[in-house]
Protein backbone atom coordinates (compact mmCIF):
# COMPACT_ATOMS: atom_id res chain seq x y z
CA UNK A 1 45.19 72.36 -16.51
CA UNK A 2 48.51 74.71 -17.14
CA UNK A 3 51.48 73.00 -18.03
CA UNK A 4 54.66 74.53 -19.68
CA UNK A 5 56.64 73.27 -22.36
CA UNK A 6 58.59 70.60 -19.75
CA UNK A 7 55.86 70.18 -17.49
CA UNK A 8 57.88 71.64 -14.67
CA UNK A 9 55.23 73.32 -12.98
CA UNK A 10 51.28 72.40 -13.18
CA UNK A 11 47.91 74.41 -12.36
CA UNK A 12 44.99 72.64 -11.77
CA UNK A 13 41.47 73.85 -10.48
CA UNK A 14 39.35 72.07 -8.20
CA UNK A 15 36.41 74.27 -7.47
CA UNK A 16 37.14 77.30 -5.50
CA UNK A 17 40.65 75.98 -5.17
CA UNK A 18 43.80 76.48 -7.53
CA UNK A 19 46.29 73.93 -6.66
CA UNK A 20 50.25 74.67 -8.08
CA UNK A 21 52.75 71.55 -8.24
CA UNK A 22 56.39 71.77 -8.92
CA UNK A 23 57.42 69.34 -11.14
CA UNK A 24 60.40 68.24 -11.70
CA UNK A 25 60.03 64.98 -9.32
CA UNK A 26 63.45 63.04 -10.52
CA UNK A 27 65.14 66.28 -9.29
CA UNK A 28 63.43 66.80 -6.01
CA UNK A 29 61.33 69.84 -7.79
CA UNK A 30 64.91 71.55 -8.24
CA UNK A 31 64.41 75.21 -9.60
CA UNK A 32 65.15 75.59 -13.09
CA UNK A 33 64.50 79.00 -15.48
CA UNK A 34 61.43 77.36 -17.16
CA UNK A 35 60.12 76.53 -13.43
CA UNK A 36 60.61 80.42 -12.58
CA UNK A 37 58.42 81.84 -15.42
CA UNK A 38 55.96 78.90 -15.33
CA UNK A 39 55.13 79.74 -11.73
CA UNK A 40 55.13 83.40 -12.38
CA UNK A 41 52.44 82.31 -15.29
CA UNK A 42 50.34 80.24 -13.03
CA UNK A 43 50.24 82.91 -10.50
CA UNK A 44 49.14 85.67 -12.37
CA UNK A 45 46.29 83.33 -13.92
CA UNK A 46 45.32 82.65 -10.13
CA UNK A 47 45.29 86.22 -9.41
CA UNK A 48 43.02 87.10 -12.35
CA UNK A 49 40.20 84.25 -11.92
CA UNK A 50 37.90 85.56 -9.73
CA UNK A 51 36.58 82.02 -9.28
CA UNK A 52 39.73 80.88 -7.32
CA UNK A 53 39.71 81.97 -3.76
CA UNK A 54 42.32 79.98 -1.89
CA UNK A 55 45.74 77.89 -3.43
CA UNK A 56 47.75 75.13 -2.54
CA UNK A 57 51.35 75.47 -3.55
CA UNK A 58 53.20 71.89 -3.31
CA UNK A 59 55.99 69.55 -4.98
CA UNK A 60 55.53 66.21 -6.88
CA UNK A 61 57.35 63.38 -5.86
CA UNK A 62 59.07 63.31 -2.18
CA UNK A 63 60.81 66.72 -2.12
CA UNK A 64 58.67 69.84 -1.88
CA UNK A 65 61.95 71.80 -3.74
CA UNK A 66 65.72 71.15 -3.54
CA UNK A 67 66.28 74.80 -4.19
CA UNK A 68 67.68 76.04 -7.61
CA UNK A 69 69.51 73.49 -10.00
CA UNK A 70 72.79 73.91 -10.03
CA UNK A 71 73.42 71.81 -13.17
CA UNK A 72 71.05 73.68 -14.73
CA UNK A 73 72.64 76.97 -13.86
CA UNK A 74 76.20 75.22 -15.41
CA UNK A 75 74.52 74.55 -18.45
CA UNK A 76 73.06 77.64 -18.89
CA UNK A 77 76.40 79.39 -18.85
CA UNK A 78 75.19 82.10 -16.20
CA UNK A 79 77.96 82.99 -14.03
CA UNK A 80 78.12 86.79 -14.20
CA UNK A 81 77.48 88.47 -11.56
CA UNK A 82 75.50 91.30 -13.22
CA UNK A 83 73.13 88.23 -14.60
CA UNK A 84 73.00 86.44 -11.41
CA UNK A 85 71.72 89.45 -9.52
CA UNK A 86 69.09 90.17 -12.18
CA UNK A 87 67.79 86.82 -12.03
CA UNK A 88 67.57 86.72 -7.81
CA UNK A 89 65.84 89.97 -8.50
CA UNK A 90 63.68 89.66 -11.65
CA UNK A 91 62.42 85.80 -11.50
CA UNK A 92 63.05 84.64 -8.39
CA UNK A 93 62.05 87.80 -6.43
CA UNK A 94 58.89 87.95 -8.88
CA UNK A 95 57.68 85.03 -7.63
CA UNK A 96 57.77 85.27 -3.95
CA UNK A 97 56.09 88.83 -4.24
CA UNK A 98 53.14 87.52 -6.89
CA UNK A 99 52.64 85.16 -3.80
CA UNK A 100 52.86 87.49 -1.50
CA UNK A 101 50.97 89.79 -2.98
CA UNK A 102 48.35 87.72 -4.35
CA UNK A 103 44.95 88.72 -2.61
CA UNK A 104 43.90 84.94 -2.31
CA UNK A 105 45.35 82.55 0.96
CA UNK A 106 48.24 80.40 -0.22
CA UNK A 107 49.30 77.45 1.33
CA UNK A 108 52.12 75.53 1.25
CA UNK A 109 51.59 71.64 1.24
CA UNK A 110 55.60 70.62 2.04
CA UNK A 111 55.33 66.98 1.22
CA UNK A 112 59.34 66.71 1.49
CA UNK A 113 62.44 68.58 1.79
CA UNK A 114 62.87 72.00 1.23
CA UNK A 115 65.77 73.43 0.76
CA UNK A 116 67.59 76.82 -0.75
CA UNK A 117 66.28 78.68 -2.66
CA UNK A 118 62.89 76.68 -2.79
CA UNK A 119 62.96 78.33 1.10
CA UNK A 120 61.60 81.73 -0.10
CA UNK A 121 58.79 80.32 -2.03
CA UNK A 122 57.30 78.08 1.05
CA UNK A 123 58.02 80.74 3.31
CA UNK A 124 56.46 83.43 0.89
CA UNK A 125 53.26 81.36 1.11
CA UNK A 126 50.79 83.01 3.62
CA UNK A 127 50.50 79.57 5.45
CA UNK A 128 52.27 76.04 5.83
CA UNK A 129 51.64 72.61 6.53
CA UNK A 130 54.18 69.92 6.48
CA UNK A 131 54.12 66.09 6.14
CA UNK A 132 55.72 64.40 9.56
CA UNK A 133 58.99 63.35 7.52
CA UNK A 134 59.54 66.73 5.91
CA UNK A 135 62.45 69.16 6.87
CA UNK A 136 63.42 72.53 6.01
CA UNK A 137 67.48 73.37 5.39
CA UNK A 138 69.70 76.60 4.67
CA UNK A 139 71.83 74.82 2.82
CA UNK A 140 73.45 77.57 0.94
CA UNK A 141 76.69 77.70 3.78
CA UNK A 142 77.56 73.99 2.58
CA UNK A 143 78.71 75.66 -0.94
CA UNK A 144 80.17 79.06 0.59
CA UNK A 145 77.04 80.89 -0.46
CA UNK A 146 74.35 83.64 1.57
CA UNK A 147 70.80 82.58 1.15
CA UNK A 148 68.83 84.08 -1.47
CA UNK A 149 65.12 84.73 -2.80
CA UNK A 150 64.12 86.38 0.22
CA UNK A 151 64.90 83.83 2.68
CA UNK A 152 66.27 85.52 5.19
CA UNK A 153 63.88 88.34 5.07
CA UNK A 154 61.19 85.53 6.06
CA UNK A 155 63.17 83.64 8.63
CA UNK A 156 64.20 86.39 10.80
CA UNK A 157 60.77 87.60 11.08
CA UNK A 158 60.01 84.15 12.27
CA UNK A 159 62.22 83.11 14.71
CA UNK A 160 64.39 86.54 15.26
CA UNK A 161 67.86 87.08 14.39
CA UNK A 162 69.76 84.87 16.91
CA UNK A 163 67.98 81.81 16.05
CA UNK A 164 68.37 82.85 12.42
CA UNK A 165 71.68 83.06 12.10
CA UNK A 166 72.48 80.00 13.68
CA UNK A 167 70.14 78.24 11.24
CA UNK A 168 71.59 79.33 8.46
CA UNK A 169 75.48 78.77 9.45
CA UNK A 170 75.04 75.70 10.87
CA UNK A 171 73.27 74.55 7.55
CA UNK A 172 71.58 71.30 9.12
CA UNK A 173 68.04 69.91 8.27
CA UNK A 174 65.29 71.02 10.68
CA UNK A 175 62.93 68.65 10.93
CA UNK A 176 59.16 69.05 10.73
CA UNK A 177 58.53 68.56 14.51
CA UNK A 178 61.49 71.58 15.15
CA UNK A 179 59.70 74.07 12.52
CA UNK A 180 56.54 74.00 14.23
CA UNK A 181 57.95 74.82 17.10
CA UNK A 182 60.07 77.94 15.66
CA UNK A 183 56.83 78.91 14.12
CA UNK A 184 58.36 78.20 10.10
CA UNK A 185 54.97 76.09 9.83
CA UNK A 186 51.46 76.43 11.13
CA UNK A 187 50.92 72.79 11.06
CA UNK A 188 52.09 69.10 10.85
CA UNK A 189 50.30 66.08 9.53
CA UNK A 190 51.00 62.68 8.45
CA UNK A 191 52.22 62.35 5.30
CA UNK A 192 49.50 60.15 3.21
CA UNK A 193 47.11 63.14 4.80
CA UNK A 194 48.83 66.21 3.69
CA UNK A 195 46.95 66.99 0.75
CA UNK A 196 43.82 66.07 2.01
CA UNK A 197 44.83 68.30 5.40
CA UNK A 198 45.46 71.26 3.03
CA UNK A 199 42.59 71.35 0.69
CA UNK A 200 40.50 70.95 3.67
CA UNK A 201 41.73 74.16 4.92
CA UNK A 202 41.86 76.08 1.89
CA UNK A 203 38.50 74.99 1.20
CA UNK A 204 37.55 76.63 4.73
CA UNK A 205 39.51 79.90 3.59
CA UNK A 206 37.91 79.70 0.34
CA UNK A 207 34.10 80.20 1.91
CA UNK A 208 35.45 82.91 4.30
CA UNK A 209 35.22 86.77 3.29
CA UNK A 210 38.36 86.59 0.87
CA UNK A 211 38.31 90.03 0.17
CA UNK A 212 38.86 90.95 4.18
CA UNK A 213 41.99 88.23 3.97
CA UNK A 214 43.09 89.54 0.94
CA UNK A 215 43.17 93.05 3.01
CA UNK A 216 44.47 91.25 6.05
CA UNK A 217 47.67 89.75 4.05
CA UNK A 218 48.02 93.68 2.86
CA UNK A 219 48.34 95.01 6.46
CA UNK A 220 50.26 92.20 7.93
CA UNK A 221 53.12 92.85 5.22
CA UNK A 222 52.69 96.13 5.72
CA UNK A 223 53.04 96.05 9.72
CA UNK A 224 56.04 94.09 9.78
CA UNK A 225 57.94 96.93 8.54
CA UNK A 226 56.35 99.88 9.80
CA UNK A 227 55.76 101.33 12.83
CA UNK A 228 52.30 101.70 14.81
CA UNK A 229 50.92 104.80 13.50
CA UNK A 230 51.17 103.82 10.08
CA UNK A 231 50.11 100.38 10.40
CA UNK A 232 46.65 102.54 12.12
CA UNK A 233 46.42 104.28 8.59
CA UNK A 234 47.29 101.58 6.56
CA UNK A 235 44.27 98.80 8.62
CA UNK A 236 41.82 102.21 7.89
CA UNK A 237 42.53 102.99 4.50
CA UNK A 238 42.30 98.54 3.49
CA UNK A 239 38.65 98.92 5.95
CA UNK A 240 36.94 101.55 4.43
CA UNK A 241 36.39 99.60 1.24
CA UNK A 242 35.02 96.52 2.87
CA UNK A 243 31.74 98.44 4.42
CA UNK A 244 30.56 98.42 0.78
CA UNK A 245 31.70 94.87 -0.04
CA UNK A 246 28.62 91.81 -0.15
CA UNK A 247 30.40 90.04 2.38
CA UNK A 248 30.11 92.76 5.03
CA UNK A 249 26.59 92.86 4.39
CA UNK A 250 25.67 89.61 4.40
CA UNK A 251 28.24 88.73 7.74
CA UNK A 252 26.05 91.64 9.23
CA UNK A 253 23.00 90.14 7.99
CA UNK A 254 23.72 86.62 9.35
CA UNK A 255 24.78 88.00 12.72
CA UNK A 256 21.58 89.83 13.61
CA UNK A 257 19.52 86.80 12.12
CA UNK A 258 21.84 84.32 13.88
CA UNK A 259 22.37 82.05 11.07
CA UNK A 260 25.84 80.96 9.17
CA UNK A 261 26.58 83.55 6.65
CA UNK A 262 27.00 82.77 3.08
CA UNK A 263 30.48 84.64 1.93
CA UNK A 264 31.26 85.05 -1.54
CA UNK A 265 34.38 86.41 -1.65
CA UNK A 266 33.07 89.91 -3.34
């Protein structure tokens, strides 16, 4: 198991699954510096253990993450504005693209609240799944701010810029049962189930070709922002790689034999 100097963020590994936890309970798993890098640590450990082949990303305590710590901002003493961008840019943005980019499935586990800036790290994930009581909120209007850490890069893509913008303006708590339906989570579950719910499902992931959803993630975040010809190139250039890969084989293999096939994420 990871920990950093304050324990504010854990890694632990349960067979094919990595599992991250925000820590900082007492504070609703409010975002601190030392919670920035110790994700961005975790992360790139993830990435480079072959072993792991699906994550669960989720909060201690009853929030899933109140967004960044304002007191802890104070106290560190950053209020210029050169510093402030840097940090939106160089830690926070860091870690929603190392989760983005990561070839393995991530999913989000929201066991609580989520709020802020904590917004760009669920919605980063590659999937979600939230316990009945949980809500998401753009909170940043309520102190005469714009959100930040990518947050409304994910939500318009979600729900489209109307629905967006009135979202973040009105700055109100959406509740669990209201973000399934505006597609901010895939599913919702009762709350003494959530973890169970989501290492059962990144255990599927984690026996499935993770090389072709590695590839998939690749294309998706590609097509969002391109148009159709080059998403055409970009799914050929991320499939000509995968003819040589085991998994192809063996899915192949276990098609013409009609049995299950046995992936191993290589």
């Amino acid at each position: 198991m990871y920990k950093d100097n304050n324990d504010t963020v854990l890694l632990s590994k349960e067979g094919k699954i990595a599992i991250i936890t925000l820590n900082r309970p007492a504070r609703y798993n409010a975002i601190t510096q030392e919670m920035k890098l110790g994700l961005m640590h975790v992360l790139n450990d993830i990435q480079k253990d072959d072993a792991i082949k699906a994550v669960v990303l989720t909060g201690n305590g009853k929030g899933f993450c109140a967004g960044a710590d304002m007191a802890d901002l104070q106290a560190s003493g950053t209020a210029d504005p050169q510093e402030i961008r840097d940090d939106l840019i160089m830690n926070y943005g860091n870690c929603c693209r190392m989760i983005m980019r990561s070839d393995k499935p991530i999913i989000a586990a929201i066991n609580g609240p989520v709020a802020g800036a904590g917004l760009g790290f669920a919605l980063a994930c590659d999937l979600r799944i939230m316990a009945d009581h949980a809500n998401m909120r753009y909170a940043f209007i309520n102190i005469g701010l714009v959100p930040d850490n990518g947050s409304t890069w994910f939500l318009t893509r979600q729900v489209g810029y109307s629905k967006a913008l009135e979202l973040i303006i009105e700055g109100e708590k959406i509740p669990a049962d209201e973000c399934l339906k505006l597609n901010l989570t895939n599913k919702v579950c009762k709350a003494d189930e959530l973890m169970d719910k989501a290492m059962e499902w990144a255990n599927r992931l984690a026996n499935k070709p993770t090389v072709a959803i590695g590839a998939t993630k690749r294309i998706l975040n590609h097509a969002v922002n391109n148009d159709w010809y080059s998403t055409v190139c970009k799914e050929s250039e991320e499939q000509m790689p995968l003819f040589a890969t085991h998994d192809h084989v063996e899915g192949v293999s276990a098609f013409i034999q009609k049995r299950k096939p046995i992936f191993k994420g290589k």
